[in-house]
N, C-alpha and C. Protein backbone atom coordinates (compact mmCIF):
# COMPACT_ATOMS: atom_id res chain seq x y z
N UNK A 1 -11.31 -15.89 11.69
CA UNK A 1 -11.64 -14.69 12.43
C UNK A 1 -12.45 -15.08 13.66
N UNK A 2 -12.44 -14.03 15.21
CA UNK A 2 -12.87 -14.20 15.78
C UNK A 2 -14.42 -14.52 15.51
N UNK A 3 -15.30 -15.06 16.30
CA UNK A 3 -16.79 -14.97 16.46
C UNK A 3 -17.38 -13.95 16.83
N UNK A 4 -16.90 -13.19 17.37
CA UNK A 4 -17.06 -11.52 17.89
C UNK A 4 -16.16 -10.35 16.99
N UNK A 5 -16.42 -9.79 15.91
CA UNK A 5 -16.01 -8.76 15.35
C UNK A 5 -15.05 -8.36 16.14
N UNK A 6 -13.72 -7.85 15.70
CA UNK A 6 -13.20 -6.77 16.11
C UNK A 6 -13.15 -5.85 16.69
N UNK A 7 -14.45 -4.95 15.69
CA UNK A 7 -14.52 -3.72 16.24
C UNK A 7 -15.71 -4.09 17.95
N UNK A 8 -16.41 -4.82 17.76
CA UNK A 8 -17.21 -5.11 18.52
C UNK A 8 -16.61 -5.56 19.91
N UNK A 9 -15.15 -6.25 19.83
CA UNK A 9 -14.52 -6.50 21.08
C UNK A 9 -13.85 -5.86 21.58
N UNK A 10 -13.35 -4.65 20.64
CA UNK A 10 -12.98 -3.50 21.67
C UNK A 10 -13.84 -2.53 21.94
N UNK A 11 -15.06 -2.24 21.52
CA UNK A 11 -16.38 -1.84 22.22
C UNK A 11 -16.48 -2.40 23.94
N UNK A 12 -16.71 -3.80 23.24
CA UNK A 12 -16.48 -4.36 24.60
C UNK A 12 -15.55 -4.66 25.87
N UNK A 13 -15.05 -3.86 25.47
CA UNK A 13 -13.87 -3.89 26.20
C UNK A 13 -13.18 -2.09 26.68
N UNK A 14 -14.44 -1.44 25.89
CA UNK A 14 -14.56 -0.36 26.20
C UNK A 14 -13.26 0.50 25.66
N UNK A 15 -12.53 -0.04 24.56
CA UNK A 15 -11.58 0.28 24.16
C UNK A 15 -11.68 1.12 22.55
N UNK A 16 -11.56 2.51 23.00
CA UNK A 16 -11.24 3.30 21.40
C UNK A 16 -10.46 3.78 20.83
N UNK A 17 -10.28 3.64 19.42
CA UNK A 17 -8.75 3.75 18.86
C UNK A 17 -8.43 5.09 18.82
N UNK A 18 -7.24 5.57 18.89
CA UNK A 18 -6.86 6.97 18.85
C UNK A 18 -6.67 7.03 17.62
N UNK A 19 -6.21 8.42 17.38
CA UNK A 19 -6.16 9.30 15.97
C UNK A 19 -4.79 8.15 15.72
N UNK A 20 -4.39 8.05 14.48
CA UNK A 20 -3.64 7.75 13.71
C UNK A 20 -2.07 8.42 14.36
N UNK A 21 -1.08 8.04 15.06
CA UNK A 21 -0.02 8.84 15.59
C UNK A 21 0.46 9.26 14.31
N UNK A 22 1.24 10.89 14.39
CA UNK A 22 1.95 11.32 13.29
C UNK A 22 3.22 10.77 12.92
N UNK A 23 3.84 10.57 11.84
CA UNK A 23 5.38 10.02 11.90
C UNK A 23 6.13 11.11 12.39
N UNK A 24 7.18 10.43 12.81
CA UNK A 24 8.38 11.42 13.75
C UNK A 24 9.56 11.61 12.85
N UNK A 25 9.35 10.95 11.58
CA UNK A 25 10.16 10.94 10.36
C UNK A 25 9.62 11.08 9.20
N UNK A 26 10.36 10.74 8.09
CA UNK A 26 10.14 10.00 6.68
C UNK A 26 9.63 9.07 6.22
N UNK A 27 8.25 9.17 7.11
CA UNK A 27 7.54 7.42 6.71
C UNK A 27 6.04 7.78 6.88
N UNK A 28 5.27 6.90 6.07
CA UNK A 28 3.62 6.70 6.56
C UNK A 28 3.96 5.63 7.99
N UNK A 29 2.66 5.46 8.60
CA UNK A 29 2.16 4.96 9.86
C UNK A 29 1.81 3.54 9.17
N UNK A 30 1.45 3.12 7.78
CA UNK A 30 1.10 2.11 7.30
C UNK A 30 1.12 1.53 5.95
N UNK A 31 1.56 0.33 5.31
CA UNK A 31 1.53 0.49 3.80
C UNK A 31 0.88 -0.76 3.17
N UNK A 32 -0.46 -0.88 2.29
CA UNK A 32 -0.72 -2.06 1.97
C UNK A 32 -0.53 -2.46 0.82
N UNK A 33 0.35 -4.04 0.99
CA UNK A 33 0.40 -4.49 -0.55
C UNK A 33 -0.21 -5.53 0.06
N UNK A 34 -0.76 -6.05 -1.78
CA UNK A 34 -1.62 -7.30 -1.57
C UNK A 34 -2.76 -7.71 -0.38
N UNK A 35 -2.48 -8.65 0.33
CA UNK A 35 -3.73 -8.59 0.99
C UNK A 35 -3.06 -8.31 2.77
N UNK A 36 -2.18 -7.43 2.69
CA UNK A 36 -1.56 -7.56 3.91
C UNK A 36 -1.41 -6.00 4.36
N UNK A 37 -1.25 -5.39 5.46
CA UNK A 37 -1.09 -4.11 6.14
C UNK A 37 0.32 -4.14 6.96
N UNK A 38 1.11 -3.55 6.23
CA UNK A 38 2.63 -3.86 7.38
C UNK A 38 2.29 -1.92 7.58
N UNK A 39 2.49 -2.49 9.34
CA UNK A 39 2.92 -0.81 9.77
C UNK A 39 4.16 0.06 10.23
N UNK A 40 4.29 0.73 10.61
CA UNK A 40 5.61 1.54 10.72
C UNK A 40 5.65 1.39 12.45
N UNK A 41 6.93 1.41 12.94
CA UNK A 41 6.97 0.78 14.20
C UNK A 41 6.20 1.81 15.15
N UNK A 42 5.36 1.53 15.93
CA UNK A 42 4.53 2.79 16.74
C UNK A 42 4.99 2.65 18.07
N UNK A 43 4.75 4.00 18.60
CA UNK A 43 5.52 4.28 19.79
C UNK A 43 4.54 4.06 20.49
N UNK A 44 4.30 4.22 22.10
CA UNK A 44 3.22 4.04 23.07
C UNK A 44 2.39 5.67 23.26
N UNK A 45 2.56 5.81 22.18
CA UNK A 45 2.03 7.86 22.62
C UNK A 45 0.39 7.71 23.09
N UNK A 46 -0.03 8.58 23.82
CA UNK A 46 -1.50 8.48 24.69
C UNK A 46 -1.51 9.99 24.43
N UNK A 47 -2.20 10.64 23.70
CA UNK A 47 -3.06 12.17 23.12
C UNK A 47 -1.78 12.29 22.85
N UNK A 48 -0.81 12.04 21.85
CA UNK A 48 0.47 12.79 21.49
C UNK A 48 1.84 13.17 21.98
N UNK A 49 1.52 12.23 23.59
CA UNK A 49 2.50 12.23 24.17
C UNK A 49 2.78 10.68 24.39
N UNK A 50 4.30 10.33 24.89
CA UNK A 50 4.87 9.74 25.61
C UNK A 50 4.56 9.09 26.86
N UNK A 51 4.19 8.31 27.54
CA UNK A 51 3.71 8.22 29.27
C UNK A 51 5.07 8.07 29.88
N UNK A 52 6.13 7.78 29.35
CA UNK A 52 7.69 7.28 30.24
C UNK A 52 8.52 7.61 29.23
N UNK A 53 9.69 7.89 29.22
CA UNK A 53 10.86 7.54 28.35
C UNK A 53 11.93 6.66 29.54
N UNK A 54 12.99 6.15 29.02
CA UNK A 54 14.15 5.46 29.47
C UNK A 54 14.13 4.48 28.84
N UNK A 55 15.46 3.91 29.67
CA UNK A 55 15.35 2.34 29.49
C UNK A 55 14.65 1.58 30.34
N UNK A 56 13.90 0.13 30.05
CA UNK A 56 13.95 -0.42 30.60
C UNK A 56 14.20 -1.48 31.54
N UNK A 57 14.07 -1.79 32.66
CA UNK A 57 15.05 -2.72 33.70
C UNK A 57 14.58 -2.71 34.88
N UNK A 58 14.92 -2.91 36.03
CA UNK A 58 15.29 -3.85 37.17
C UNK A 58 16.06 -2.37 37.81
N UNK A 59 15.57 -1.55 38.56
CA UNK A 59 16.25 -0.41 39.29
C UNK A 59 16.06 0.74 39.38
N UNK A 60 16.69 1.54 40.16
CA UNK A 60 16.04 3.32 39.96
C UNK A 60 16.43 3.64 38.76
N UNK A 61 15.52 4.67 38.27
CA UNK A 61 15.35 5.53 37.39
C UNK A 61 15.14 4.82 36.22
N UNK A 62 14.54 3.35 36.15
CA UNK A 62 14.43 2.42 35.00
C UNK A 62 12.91 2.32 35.18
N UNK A 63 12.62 2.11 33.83
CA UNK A 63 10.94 1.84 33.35
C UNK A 63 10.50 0.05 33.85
N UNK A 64 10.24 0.48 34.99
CA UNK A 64 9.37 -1.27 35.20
C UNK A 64 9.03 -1.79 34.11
N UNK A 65 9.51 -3.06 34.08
CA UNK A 65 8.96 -4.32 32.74
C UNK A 65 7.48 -4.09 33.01
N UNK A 66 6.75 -4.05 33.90
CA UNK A 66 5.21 -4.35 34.13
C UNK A 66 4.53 -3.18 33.61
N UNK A 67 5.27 -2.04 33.51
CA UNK A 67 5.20 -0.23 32.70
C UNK A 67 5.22 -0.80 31.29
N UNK A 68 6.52 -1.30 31.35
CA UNK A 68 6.61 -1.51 29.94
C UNK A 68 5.65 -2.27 28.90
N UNK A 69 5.27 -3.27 30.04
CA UNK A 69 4.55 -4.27 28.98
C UNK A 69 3.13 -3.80 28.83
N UNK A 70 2.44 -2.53 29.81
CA UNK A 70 1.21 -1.95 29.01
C UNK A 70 2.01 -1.12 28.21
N UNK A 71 2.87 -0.90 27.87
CA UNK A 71 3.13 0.65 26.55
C UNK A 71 3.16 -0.34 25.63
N UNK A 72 3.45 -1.45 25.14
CA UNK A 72 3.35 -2.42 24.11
C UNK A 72 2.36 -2.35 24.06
N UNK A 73 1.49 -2.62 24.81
CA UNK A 73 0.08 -2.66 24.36
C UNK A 73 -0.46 -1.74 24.31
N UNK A 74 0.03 -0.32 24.27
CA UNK A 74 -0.28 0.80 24.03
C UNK A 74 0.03 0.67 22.39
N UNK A 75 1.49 0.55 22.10
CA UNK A 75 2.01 0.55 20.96
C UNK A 75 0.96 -0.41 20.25
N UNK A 76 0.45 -1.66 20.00
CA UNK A 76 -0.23 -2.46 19.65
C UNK A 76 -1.94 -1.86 19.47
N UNK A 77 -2.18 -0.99 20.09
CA UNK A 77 -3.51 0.04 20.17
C UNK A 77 -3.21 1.04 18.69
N UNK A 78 -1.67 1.93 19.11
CA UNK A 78 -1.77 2.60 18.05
C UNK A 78 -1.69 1.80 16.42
N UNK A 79 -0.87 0.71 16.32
CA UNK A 79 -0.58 -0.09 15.20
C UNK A 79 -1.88 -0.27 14.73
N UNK A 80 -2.71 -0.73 15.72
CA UNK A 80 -4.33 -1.10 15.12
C UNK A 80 -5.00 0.25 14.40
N UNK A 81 -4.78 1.23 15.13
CA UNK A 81 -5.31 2.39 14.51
C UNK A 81 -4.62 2.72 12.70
N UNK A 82 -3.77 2.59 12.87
CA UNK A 82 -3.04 2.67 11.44
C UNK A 82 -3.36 1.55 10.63
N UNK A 83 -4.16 0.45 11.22
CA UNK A 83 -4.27 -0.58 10.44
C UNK A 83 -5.70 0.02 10.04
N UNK A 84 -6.47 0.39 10.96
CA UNK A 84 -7.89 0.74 10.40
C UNK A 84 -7.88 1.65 9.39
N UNK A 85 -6.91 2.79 9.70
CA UNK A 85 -6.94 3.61 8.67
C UNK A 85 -6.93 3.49 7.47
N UNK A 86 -6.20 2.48 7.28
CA UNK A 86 -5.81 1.83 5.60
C UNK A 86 -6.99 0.89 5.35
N UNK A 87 -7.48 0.02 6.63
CA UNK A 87 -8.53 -0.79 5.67
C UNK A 87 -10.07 -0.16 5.71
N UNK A 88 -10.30 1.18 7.03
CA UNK A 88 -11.63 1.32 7.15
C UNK A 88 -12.45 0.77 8.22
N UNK A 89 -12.10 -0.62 8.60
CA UNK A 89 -12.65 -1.72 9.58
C UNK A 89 -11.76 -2.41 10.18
N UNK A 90 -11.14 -2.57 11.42
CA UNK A 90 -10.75 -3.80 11.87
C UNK A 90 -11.27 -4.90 11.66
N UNK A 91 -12.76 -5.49 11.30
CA UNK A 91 -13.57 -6.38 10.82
C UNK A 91 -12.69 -7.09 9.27
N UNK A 92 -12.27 -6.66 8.92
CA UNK A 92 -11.31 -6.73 7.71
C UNK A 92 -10.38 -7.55 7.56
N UNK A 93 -9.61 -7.65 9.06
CA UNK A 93 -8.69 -8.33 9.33
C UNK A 93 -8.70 -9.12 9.61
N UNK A 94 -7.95 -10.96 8.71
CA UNK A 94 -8.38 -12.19 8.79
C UNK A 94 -7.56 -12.87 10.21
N UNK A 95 -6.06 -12.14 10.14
CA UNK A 95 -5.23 -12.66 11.31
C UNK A 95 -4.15 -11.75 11.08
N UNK A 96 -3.46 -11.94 12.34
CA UNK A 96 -2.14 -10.71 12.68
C UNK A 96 -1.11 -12.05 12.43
N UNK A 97 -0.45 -11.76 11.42
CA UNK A 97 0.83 -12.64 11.26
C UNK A 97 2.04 -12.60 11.26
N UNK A 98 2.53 -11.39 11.85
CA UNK A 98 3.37 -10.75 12.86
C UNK A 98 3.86 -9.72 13.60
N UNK A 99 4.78 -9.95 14.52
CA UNK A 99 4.79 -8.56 15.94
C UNK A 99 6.12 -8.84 15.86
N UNK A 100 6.48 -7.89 15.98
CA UNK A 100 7.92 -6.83 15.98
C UNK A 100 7.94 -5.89 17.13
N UNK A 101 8.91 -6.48 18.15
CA UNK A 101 8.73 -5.42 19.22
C UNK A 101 10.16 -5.14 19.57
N UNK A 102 10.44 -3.68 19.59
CA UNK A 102 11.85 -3.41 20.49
C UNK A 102 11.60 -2.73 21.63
N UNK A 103 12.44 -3.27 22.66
CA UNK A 103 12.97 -2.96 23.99
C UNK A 103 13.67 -2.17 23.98
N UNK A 104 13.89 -0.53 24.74
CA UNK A 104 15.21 -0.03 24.88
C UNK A 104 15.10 -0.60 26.42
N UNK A 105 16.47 -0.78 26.60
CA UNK A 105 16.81 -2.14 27.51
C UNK A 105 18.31 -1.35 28.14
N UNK A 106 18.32 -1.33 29.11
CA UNK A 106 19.15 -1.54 30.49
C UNK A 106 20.14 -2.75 29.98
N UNK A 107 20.97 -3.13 30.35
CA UNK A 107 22.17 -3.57 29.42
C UNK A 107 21.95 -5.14 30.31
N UNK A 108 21.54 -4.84 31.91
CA UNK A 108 21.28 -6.34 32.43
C UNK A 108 19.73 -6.85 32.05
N UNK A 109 19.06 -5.95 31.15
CA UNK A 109 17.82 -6.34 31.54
C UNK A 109 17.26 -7.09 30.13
N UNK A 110 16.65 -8.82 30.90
CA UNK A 110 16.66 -9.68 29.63
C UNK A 110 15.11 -10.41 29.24
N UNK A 111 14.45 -9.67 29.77
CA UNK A 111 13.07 -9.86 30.07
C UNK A 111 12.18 -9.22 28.49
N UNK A 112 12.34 -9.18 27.41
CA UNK A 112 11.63 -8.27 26.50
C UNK A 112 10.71 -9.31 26.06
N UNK A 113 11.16 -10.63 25.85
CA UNK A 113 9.53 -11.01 25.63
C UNK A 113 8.28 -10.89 26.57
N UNK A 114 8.76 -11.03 27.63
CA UNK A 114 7.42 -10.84 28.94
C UNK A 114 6.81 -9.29 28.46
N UNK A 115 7.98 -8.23 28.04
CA UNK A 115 7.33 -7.03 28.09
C UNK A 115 6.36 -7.01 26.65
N UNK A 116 7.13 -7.22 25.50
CA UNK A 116 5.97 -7.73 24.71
C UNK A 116 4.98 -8.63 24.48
N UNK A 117 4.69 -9.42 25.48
CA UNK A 117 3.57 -9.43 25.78
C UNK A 117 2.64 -8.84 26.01
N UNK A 118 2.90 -7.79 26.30
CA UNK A 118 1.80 -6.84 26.53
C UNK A 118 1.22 -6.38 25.17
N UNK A 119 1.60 -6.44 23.50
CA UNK A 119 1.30 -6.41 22.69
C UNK A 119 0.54 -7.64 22.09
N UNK A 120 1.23 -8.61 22.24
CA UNK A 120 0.58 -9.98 21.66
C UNK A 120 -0.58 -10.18 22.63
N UNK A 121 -0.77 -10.44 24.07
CA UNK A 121 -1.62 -9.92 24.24
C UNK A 121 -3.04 -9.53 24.29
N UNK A 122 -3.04 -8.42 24.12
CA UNK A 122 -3.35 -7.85 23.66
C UNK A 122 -4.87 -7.36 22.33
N UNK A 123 -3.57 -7.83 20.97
CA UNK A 123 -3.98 -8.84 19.73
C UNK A 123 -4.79 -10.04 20.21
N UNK A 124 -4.61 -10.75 21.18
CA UNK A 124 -5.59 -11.90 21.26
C UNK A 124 -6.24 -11.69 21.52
N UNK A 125 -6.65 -10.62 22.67
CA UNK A 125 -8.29 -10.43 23.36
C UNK A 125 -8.81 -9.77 21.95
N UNK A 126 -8.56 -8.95 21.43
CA UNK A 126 -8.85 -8.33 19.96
C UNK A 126 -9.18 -9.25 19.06
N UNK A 127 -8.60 -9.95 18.88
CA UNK A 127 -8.81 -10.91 17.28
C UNK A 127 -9.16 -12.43 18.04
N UNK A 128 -9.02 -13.03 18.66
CA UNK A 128 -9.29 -14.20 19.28
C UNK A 128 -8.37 -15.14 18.81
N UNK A 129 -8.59 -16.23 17.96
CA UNK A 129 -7.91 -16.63 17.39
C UNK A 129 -6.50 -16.66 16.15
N UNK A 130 -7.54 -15.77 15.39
CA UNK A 130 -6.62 -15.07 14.15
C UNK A 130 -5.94 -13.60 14.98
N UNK A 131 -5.64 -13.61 16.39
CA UNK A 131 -4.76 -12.59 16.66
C UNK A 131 -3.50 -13.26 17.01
N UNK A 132 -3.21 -14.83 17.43
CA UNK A 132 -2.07 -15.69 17.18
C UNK A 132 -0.96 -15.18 16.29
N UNK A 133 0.14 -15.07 16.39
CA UNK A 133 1.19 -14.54 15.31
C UNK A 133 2.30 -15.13 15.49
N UNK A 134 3.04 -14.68 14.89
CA UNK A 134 4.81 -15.31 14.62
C UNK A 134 5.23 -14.00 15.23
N UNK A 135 6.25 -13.77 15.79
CA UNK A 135 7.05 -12.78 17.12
C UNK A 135 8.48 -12.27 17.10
N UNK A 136 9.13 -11.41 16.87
CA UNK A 136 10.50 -11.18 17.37
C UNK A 136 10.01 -10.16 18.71
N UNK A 137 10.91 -10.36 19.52
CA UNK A 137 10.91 -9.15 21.54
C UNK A 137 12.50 -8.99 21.00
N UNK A 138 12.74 -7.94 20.79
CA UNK A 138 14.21 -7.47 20.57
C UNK A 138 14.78 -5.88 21.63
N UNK A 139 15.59 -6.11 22.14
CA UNK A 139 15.89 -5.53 23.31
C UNK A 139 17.14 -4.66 22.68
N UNK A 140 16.97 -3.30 22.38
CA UNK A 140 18.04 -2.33 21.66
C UNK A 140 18.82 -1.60 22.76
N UNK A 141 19.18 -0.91 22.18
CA UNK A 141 20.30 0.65 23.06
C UNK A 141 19.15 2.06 23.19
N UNK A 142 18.24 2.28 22.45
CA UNK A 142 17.44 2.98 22.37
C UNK A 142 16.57 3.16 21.57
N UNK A 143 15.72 4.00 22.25
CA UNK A 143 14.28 4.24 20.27
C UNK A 143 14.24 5.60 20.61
N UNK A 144 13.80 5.77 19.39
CA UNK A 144 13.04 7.01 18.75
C UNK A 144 12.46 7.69 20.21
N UNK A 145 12.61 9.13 20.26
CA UNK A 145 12.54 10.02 21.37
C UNK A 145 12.89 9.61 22.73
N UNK A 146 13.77 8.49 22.73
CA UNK A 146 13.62 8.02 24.02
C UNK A 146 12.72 7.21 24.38
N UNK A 147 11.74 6.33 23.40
CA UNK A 147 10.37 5.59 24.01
C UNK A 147 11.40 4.12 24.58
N UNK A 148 10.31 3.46 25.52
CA UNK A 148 10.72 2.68 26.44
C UNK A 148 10.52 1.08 25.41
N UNK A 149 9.96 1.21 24.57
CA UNK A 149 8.83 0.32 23.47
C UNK A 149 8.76 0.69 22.07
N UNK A 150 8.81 -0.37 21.54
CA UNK A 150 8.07 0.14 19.94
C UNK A 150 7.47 -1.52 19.35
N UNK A 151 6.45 -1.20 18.58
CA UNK A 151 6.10 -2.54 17.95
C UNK A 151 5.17 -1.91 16.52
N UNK A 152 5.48 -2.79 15.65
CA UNK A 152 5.35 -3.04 14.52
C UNK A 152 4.20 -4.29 14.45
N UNK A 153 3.57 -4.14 13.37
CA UNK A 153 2.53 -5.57 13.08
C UNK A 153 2.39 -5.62 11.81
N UNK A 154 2.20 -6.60 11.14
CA UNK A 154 1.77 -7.45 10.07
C UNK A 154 0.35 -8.20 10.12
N UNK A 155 -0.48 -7.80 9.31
CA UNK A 155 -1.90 -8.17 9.62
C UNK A 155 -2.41 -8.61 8.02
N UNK A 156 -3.12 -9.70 7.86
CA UNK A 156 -3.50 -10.26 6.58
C UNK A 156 -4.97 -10.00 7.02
N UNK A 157 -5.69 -9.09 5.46
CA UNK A 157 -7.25 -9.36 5.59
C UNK A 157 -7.69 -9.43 4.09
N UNK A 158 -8.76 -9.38 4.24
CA UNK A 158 -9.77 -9.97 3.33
C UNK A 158 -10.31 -8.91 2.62
């Protein structure tokens, strides 16, 4: 774990977690077995909304990769929140041991790891070390309401 708490580095960073997003389906936001928190893929919502829908790409009426890659890290904000929920503390959490991110993607556009970056990230200024992970950037046909992003995490704590 970092040397700086969790919760203490997004203090510092002036960063506070939002409410828990609602599911848009048939699912919790989070589920823990054993010593691990897998979450349900979170969208980039900011007070309950959306900031963009489309695809993203390279052209008019397309979601800039550089858009995109803060809504990952939007998405990566809400995942944390669902992670707290279940454990109580981000302090809890020993390391993020993996990110799951989909792209809805423009059919030329091949850039989704740069955009998830903006999730991983992210996780590092947050966790420092133990925010390091194992990665899929997967670039789809679309998501859920039209979001531009979605990411999922896997987090082991103590």
């Amino acid at each position: 774990m970092a040397a700086t708490s969790a919760e203490a580095r997004l203090a510092e960073l002036g960063i506070e977690l939002p409410e828990v997003a609602p599911p848009v389906a048939a699912y919790v936001p989070a589920v823990v077995t054993g010593s691990y928190v897998y979450t349900s893929g979170q969208l980039p919502f900011v007070s309950g909304a959306l900031p963009a829908t489309g695809k993203v790409g390279d052209g008019e009426g397309l979601v800039p990769a550089d858009d995109a890659k803060e809504y990952a890290r939007l998405c990566a904000l809400n995942a944390l929140a669902a992670v707290k929920a279940q454990l109580g503390s981000l302090d809890r959490v020993t390391r993020v041991v993996k990110v799951v991110g989909f792209v809805a993607s423009d059919p030329s556009f091949t850039g989704q790891p740069g955009v998830i970056n903006g999730a991983s990230e992210f996780l590092g200024e947050v966790f420092g070390e133990g925010g390091r992970h194992a990665r899929s950037a997967v670039g789809v046909a679309v998501l859920p309401l039209d979001a531009p992003v979605e990411v999922e995490l896997v987090v082991e704590f103590a």
